[in-house]
N, C-alpha and C. Protein backbone atom coordinates (compact mmCIF):
# COMPACT_ATOMS: atom_id res chain seq x y z
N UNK A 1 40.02 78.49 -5.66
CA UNK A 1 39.75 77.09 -5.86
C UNK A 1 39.54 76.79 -7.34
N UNK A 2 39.12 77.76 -7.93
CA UNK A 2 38.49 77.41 -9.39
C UNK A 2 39.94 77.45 -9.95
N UNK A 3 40.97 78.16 -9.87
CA UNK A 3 42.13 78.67 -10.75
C UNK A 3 43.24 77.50 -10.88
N UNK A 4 42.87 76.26 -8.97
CA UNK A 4 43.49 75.12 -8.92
C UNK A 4 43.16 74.38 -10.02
N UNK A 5 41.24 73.67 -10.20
CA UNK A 5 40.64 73.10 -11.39
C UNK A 5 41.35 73.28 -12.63
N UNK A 6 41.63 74.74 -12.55
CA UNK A 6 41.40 75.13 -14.50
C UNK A 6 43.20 74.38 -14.56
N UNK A 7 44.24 74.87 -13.82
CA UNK A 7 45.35 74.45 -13.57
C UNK A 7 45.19 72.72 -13.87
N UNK A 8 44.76 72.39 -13.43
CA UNK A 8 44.87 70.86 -13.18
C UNK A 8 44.06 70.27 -14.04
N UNK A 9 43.46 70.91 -14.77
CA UNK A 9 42.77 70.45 -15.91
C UNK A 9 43.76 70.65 -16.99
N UNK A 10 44.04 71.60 -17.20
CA UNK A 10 45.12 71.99 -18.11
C UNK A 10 46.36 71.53 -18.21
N UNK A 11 47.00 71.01 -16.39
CA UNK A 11 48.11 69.89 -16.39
C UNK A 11 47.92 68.63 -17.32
N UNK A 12 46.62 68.45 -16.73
CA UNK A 12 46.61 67.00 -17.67
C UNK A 12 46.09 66.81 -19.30
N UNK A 13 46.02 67.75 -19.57
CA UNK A 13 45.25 67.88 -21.35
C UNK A 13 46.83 67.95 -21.52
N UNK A 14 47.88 68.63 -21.07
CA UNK A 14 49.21 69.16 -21.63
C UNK A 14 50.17 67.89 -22.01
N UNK A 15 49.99 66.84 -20.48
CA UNK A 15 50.37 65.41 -20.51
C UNK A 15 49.76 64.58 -21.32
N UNK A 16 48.44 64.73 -21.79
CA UNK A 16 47.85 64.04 -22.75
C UNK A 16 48.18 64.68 -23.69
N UNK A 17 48.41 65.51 -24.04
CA UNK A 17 48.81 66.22 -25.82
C UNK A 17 50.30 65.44 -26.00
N UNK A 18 50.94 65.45 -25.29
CA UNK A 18 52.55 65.68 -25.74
C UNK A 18 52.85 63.59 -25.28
N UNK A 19 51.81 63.24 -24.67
CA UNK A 19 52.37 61.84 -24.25
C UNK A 19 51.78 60.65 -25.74
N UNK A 20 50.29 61.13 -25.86
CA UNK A 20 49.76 60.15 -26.59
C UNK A 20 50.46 59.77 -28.41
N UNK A 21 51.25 61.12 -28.92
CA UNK A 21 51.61 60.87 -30.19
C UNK A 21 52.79 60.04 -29.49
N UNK A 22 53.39 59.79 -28.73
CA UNK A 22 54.60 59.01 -28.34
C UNK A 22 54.43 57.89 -28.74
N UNK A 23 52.93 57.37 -27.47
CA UNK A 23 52.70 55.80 -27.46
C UNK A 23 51.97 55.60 -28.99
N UNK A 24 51.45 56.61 -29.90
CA UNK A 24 51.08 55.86 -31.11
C UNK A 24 51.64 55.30 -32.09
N UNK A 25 53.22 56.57 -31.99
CA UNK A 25 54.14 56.13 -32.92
C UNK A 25 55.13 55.09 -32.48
N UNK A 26 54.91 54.46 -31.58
CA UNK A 26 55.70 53.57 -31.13
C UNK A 26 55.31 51.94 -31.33
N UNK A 27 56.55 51.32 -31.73
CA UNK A 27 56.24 50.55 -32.33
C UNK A 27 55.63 49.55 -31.38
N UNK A 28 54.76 48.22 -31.72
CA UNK A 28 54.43 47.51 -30.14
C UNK A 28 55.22 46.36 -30.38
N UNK A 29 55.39 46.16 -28.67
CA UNK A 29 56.19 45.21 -28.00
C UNK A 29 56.64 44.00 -29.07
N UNK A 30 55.47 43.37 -29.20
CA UNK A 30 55.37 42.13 -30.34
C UNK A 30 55.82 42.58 -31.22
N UNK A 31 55.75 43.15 -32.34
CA UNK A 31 56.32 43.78 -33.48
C UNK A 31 58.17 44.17 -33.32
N UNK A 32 58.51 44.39 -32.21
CA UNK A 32 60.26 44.77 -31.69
C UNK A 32 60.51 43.44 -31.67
N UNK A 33 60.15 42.95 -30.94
CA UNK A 33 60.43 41.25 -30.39
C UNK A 33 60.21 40.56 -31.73
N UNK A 34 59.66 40.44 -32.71
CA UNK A 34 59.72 39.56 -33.48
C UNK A 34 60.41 40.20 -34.86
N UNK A 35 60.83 41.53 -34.86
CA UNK A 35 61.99 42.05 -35.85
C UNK A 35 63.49 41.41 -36.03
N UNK A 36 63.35 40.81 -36.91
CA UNK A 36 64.88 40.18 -37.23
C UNK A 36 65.80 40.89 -37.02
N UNK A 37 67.41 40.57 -36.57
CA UNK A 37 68.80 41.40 -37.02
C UNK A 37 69.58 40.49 -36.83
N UNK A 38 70.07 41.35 -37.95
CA UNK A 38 71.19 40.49 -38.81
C UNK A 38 72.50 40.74 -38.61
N UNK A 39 73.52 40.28 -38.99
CA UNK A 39 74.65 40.80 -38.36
C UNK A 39 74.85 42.42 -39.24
N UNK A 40 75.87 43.05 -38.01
CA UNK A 40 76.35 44.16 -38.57
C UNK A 40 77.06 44.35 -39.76
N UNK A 41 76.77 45.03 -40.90
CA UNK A 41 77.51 45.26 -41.66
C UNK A 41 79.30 45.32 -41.49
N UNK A 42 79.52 46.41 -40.91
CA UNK A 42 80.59 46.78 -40.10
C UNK A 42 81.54 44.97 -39.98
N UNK A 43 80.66 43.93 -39.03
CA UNK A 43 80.68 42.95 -38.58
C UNK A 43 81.16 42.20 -39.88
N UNK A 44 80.46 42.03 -40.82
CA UNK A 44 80.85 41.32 -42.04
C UNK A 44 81.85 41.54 -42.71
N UNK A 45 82.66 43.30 -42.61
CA UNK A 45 83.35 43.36 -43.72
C UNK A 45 84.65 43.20 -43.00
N UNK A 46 84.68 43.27 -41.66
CA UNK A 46 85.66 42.70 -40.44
C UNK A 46 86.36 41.44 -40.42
N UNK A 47 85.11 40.53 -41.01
CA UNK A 47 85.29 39.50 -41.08
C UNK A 47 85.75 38.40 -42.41
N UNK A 48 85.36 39.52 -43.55
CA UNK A 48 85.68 38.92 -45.12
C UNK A 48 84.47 38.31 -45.69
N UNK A 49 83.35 38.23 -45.10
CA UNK A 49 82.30 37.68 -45.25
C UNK A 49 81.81 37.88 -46.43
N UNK A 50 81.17 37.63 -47.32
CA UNK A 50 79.91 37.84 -47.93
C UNK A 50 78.73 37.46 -47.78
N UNK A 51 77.76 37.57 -47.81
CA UNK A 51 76.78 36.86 -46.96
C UNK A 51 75.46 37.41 -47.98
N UNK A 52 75.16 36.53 -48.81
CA UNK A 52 73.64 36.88 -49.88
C UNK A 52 72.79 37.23 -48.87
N UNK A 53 71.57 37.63 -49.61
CA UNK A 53 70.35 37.96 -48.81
C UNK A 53 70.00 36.73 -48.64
N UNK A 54 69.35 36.18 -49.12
CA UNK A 54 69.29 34.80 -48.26
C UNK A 54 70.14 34.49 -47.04
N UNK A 55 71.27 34.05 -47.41
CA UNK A 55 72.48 33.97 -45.58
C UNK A 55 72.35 34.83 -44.90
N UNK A 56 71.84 36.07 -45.28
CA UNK A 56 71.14 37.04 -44.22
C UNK A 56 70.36 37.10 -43.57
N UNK A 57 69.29 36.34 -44.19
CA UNK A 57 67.85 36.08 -43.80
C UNK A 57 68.30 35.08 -42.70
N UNK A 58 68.83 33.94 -43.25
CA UNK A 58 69.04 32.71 -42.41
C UNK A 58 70.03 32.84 -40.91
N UNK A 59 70.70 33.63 -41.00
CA UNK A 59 71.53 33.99 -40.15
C UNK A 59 70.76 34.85 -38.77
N UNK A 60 69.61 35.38 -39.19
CA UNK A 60 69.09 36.62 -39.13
C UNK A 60 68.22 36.11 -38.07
N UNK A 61 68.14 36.95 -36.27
CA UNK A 61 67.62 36.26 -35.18
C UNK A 61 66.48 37.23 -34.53
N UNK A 62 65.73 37.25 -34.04
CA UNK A 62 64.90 38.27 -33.53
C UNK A 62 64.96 38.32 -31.90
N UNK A 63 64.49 39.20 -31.19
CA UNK A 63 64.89 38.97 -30.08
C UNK A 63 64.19 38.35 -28.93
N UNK A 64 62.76 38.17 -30.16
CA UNK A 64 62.25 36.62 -28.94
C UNK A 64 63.21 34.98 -29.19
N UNK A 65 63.62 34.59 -30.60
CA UNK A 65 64.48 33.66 -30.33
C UNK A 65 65.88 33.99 -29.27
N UNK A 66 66.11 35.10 -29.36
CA UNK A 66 67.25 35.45 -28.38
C UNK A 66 66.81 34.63 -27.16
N UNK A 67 65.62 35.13 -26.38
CA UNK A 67 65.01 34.86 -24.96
C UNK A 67 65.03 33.43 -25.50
N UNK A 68 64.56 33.22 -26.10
CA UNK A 68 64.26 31.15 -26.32
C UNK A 68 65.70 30.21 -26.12
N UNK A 69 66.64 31.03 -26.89
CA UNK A 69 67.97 30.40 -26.75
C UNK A 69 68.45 30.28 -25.62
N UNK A 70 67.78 31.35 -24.76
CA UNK A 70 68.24 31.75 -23.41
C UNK A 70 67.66 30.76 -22.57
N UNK A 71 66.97 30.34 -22.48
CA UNK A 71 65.94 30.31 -21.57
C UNK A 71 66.15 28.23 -21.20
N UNK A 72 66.16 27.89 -20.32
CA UNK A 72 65.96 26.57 -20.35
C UNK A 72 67.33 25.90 -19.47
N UNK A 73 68.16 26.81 -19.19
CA UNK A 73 69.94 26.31 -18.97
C UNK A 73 69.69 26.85 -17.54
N UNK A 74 70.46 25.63 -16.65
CA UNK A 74 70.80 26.25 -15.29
C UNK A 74 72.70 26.09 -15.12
N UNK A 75 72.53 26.66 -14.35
CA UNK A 75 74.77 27.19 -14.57
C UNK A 75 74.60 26.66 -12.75
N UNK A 76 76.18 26.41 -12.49
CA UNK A 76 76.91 26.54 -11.55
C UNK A 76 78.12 27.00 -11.93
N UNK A 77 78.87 28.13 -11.07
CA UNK A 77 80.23 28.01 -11.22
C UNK A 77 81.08 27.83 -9.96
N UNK A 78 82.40 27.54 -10.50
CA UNK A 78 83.18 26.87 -8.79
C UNK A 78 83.86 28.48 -8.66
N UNK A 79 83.55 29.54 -8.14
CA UNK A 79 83.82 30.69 -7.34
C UNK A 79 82.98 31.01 -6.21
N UNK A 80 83.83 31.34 -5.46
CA UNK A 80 82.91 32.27 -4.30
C UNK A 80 82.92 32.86 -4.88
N UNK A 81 81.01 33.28 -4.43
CA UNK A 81 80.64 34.77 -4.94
C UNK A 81 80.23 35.23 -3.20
N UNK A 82 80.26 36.32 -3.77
CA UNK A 82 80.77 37.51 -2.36
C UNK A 82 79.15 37.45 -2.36
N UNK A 83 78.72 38.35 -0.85
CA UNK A 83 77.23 38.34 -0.86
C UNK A 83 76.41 39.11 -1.77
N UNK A 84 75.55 39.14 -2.29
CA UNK A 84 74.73 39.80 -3.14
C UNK A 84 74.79 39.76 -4.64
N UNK A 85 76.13 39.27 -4.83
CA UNK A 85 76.52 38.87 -6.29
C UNK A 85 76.00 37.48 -6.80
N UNK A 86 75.46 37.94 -8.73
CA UNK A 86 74.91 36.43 -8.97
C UNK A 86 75.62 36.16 -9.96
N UNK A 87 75.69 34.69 -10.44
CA UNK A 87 76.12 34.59 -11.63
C UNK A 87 75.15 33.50 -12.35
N UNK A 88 75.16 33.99 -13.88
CA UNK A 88 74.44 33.38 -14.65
C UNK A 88 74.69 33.85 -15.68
N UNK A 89 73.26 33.69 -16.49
CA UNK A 89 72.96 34.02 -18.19
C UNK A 89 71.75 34.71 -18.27
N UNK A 90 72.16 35.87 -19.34
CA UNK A 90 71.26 37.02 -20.10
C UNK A 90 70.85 36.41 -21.27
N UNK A 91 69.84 36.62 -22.29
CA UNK A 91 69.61 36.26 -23.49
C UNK A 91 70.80 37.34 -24.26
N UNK A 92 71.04 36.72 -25.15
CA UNK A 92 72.21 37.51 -25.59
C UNK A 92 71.62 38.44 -27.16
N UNK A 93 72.20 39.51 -27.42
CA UNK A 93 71.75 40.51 -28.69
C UNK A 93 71.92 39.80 -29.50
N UNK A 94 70.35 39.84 -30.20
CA UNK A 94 70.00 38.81 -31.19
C UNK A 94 71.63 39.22 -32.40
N UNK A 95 72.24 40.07 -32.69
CA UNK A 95 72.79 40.69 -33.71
C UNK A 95 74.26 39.49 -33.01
N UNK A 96 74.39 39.44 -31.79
CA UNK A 96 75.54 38.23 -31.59
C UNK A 96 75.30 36.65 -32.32
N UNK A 97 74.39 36.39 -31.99
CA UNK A 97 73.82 35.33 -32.36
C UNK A 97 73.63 35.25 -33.63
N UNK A 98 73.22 36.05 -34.62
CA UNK A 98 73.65 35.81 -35.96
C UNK A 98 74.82 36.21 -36.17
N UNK A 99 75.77 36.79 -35.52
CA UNK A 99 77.16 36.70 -35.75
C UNK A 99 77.58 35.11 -35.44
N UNK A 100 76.78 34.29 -34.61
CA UNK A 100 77.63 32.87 -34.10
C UNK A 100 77.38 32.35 -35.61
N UNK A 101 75.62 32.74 -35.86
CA UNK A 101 75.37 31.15 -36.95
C UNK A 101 76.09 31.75 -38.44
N UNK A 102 76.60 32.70 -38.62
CA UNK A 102 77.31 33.34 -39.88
C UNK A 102 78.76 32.47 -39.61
N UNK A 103 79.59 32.47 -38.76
CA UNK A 103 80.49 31.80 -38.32
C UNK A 103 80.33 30.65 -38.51
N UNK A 104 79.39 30.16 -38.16
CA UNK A 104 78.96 28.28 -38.62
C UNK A 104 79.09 28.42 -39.97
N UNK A 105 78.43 29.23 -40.51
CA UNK A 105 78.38 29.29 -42.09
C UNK A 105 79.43 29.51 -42.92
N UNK A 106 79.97 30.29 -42.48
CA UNK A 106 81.25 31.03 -43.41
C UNK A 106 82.54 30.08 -42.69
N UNK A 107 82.70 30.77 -41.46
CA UNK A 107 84.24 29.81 -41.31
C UNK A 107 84.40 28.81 -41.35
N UNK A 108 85.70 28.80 -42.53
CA UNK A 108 85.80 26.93 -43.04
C UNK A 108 86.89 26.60 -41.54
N UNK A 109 87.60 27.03 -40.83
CA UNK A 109 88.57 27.18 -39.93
C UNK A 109 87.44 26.48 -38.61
N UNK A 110 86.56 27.45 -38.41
CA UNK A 110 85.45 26.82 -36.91
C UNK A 110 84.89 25.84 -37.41
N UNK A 111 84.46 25.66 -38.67
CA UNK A 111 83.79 24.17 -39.50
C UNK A 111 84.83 22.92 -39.14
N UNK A 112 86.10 23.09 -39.31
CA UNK A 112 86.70 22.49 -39.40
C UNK A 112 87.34 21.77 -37.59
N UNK A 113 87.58 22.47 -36.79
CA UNK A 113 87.24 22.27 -35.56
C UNK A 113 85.84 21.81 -35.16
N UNK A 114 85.03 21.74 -35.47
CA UNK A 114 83.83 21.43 -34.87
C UNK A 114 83.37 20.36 -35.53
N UNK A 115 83.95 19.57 -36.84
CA UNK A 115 83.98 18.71 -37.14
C UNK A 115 85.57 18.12 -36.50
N UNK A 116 86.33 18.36 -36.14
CA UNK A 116 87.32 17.49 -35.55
C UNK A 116 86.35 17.00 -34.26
N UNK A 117 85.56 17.42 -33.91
CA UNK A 117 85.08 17.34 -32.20
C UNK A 117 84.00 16.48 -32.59
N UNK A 118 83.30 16.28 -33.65
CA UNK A 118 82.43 15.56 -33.95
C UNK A 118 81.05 16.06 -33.59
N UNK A 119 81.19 17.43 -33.88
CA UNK A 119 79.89 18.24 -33.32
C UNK A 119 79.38 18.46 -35.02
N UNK A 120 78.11 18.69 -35.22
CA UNK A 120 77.69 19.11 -36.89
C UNK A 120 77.14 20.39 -36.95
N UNK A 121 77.62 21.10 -35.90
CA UNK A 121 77.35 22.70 -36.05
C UNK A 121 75.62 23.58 -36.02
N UNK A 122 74.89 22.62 -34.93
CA UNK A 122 73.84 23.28 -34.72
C UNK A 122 73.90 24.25 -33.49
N UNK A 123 73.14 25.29 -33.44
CA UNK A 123 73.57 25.99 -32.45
C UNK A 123 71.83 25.87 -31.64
N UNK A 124 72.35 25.46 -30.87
CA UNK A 124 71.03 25.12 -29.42
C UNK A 124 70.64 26.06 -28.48
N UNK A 125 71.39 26.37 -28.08
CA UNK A 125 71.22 27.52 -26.80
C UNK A 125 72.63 28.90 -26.91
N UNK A 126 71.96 29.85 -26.23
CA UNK A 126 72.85 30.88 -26.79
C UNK A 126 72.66 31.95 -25.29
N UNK A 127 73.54 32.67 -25.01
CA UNK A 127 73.42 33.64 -24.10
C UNK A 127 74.55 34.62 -23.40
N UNK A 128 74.58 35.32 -22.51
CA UNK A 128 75.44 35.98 -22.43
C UNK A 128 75.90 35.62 -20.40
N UNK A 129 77.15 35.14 -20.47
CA UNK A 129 77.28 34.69 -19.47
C UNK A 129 78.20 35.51 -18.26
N UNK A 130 77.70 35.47 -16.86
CA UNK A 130 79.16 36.26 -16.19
C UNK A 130 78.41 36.89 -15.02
N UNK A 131 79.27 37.59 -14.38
CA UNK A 131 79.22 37.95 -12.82
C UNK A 131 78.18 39.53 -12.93
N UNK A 132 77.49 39.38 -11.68
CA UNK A 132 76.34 40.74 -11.76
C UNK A 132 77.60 41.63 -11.23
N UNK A 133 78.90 41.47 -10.63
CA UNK A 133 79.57 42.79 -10.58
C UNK A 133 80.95 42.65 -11.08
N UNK A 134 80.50 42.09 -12.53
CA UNK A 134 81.77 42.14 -13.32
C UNK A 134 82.96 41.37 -13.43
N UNK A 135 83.05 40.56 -12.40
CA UNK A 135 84.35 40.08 -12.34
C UNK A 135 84.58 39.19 -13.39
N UNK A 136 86.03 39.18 -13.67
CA UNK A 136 86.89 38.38 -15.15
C UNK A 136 87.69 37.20 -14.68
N UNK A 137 88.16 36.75 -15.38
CA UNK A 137 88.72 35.89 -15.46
C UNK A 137 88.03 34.52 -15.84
N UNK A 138 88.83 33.06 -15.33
CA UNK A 138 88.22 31.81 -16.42
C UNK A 138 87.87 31.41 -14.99
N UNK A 139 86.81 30.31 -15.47
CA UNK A 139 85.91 29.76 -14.31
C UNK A 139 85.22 28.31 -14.91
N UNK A 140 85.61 27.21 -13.94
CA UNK A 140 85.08 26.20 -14.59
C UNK A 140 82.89 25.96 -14.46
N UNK A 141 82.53 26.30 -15.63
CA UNK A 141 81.00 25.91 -15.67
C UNK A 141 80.84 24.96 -15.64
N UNK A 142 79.30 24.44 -14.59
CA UNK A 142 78.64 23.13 -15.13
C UNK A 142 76.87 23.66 -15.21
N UNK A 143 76.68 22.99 -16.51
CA UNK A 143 75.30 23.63 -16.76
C UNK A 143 74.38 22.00 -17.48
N UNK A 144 73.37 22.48 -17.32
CA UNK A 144 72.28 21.36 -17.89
C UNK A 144 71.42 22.80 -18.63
N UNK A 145 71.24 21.90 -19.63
CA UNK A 145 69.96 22.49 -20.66
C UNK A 145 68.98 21.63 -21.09
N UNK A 146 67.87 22.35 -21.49
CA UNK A 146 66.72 21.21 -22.19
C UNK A 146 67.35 20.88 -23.38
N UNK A 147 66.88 19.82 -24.23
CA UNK A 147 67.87 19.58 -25.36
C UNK A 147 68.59 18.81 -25.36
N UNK A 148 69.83 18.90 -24.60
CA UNK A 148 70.67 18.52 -24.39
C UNK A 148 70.61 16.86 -23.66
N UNK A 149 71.53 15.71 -24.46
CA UNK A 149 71.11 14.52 -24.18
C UNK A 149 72.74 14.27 -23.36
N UNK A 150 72.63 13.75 -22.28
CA UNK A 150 73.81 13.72 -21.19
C UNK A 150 75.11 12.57 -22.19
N UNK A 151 75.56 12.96 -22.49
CA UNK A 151 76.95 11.72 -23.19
C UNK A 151 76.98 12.37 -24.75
N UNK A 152 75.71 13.28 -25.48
CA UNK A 152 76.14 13.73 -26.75
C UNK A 152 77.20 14.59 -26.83
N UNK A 153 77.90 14.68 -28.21
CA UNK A 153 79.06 15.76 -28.42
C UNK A 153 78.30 17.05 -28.26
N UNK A 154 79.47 17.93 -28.09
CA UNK A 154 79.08 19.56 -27.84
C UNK A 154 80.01 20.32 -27.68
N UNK A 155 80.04 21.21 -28.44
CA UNK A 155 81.57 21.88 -27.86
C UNK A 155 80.59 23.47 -27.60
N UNK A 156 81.33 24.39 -26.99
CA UNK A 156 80.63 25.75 -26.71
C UNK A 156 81.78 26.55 -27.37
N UNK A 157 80.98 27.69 -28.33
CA UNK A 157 81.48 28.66 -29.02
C UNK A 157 81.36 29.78 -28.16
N UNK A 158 82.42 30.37 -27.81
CA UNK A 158 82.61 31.94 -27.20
C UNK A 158 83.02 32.92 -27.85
N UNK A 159 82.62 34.28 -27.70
CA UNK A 159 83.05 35.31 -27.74
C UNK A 159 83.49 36.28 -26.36
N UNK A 160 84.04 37.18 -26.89
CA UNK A 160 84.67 37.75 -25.31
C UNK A 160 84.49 39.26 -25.74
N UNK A 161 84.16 39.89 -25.12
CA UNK A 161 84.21 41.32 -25.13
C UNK A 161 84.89 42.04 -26.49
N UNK A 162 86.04 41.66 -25.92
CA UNK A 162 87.19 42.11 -26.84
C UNK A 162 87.47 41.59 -28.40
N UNK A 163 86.84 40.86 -28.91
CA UNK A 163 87.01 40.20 -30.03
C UNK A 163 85.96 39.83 -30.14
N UNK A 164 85.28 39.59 -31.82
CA UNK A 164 84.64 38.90 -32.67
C UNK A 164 84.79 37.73 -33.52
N UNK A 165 86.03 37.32 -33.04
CA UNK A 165 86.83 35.86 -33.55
C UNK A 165 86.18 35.01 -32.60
N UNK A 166 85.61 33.94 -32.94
CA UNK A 166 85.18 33.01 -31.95
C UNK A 166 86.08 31.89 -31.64
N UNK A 167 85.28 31.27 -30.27
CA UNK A 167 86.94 30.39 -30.08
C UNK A 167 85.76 28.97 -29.15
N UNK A 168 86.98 28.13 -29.40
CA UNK A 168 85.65 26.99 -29.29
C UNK A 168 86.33 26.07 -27.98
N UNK A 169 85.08 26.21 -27.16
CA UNK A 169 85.95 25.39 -25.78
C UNK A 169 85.09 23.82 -26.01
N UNK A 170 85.83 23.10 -25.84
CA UNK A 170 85.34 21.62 -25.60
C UNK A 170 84.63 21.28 -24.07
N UNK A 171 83.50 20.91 -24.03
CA UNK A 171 82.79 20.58 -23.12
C UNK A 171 82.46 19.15 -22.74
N UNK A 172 82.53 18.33 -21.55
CA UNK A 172 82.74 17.41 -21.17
C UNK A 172 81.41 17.02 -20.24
N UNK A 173 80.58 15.78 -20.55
CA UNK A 173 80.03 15.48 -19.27
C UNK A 173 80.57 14.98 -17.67
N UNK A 174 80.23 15.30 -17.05
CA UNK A 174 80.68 14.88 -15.47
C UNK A 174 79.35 14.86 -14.34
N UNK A 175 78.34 13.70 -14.08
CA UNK A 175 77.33 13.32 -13.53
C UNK A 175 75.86 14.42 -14.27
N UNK A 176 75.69 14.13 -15.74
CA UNK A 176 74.64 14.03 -16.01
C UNK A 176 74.43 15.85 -16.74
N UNK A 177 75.59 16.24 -16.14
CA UNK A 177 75.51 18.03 -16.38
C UNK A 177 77.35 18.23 -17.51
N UNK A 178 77.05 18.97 -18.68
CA UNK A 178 78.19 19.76 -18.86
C UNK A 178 79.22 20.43 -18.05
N UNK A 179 80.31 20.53 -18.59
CA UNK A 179 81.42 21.30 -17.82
C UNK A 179 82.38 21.96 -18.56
N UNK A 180 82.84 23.03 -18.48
CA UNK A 180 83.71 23.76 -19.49
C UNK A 180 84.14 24.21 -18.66
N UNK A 181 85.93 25.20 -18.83
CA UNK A 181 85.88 26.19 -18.27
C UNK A 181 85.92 27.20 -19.26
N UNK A 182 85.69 28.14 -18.64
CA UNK A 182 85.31 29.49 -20.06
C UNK A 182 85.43 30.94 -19.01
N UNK A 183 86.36 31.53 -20.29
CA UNK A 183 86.48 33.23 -19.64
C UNK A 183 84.81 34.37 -19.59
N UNK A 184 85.19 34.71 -18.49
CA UNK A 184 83.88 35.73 -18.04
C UNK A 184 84.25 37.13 -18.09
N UNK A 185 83.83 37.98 -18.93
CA UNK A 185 81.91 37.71 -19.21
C UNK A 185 82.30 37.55 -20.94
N UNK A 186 81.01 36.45 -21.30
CA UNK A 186 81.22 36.07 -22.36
C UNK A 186 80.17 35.96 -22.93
N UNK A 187 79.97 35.59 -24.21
CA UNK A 187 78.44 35.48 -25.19
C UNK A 187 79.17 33.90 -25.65
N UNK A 188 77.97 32.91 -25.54
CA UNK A 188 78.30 31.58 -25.91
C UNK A 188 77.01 30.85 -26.30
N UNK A 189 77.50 29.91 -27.04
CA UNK A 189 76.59 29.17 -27.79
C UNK A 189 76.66 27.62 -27.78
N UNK A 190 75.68 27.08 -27.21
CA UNK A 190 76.32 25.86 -27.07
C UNK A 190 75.88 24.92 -28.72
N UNK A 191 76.92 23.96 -29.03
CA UNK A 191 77.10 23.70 -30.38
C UNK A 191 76.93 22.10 -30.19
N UNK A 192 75.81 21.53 -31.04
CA UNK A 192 75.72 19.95 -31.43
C UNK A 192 75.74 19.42 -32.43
């Protein structure tokens, strides 16, 4: 009986030795969540960019604004979904999202579309959109967000898996809610 004790005393001093330097050196929750990122290097030189420290800074999203961008939008889409499957929106990697507002910034090409549409290039809501078992293809959305005033301009900026070129779908009111159609699965931003 005693050899169980000394055992089981010794289990747990072993789990406490080797667990506690983990949780000290680890950074906390709040401190991750409110760390900026910026776009990828890699990302910039892809793109022709230059981008000062400052446009870095400014560009530059943490991943509680991620959740904030996220947060507030309800979706419908016109597919059957099979049973158990959902569709919606993820907060999207803060590092996408300063890839959108670098794009506002730098491309005179998306500037220039988004002033044809009569949008002035604020980015409102942001997230990552699409099916819990993957499925592709285009699908017409209708979504409401906070923010969002029913009859203002808006166009939605996408990205797609496959590319870092963004591409800008025009969005339409129809009873009080947005409507686009847009390819799935996608990272999008809606633009005023």
């Amino acid at each position: 009986m005693k050899r169980k004790w000394i055992a089981a005393v010794c289990a747990v001093a072993l789990s406490v030795a080797t667990c506690v330097p983990v949780f000290a050196a680890s950074p906390k929750t709040s401190t991750v969540m409110q760390t900026p990122v910026s776009v990828p290097t890699s990302v910039v030189a892809a793109k022709h960019y230059t981008l000062t420290p400052a446009e870095q800074a400014l560009v530059a999203t943490t991943p509680e604004q991620a959740v904030a961008l996220a947060a507030g939008i309800t979706f419908d889409v016109n597919a059957k979904l099979d049973a158990g499957v959902l569709f919606g929106s993820l907060p999207a990697d803060p590092a996408m999202i300063a890839m959108a507002k670098a794009d506002l910034l730098k491309d005179v090409e998306l500037q220039k579309k988004l002033e044809k549409a009569g949008v002035l290039g604020i980015l409102l809501k942001s997230g990552v959109l699409g099916f819990s078992n993957g499925k592709t293809g285009s699908y017409t959305v209708t979504l409401a967000a906070e923010g969002l005033v029913p009859g203002e301009k808006v166009s939605i900026l996408v990205y797609t898996p496959d590319s870092v070129k963004p591409k800008v779908y025009k969005a339409t009111w129809k009873n009080g809610k947005l409507s686009a159609k847009l390819p799935m699965p996608c990272n999008y931003s809606i633009i005023k």
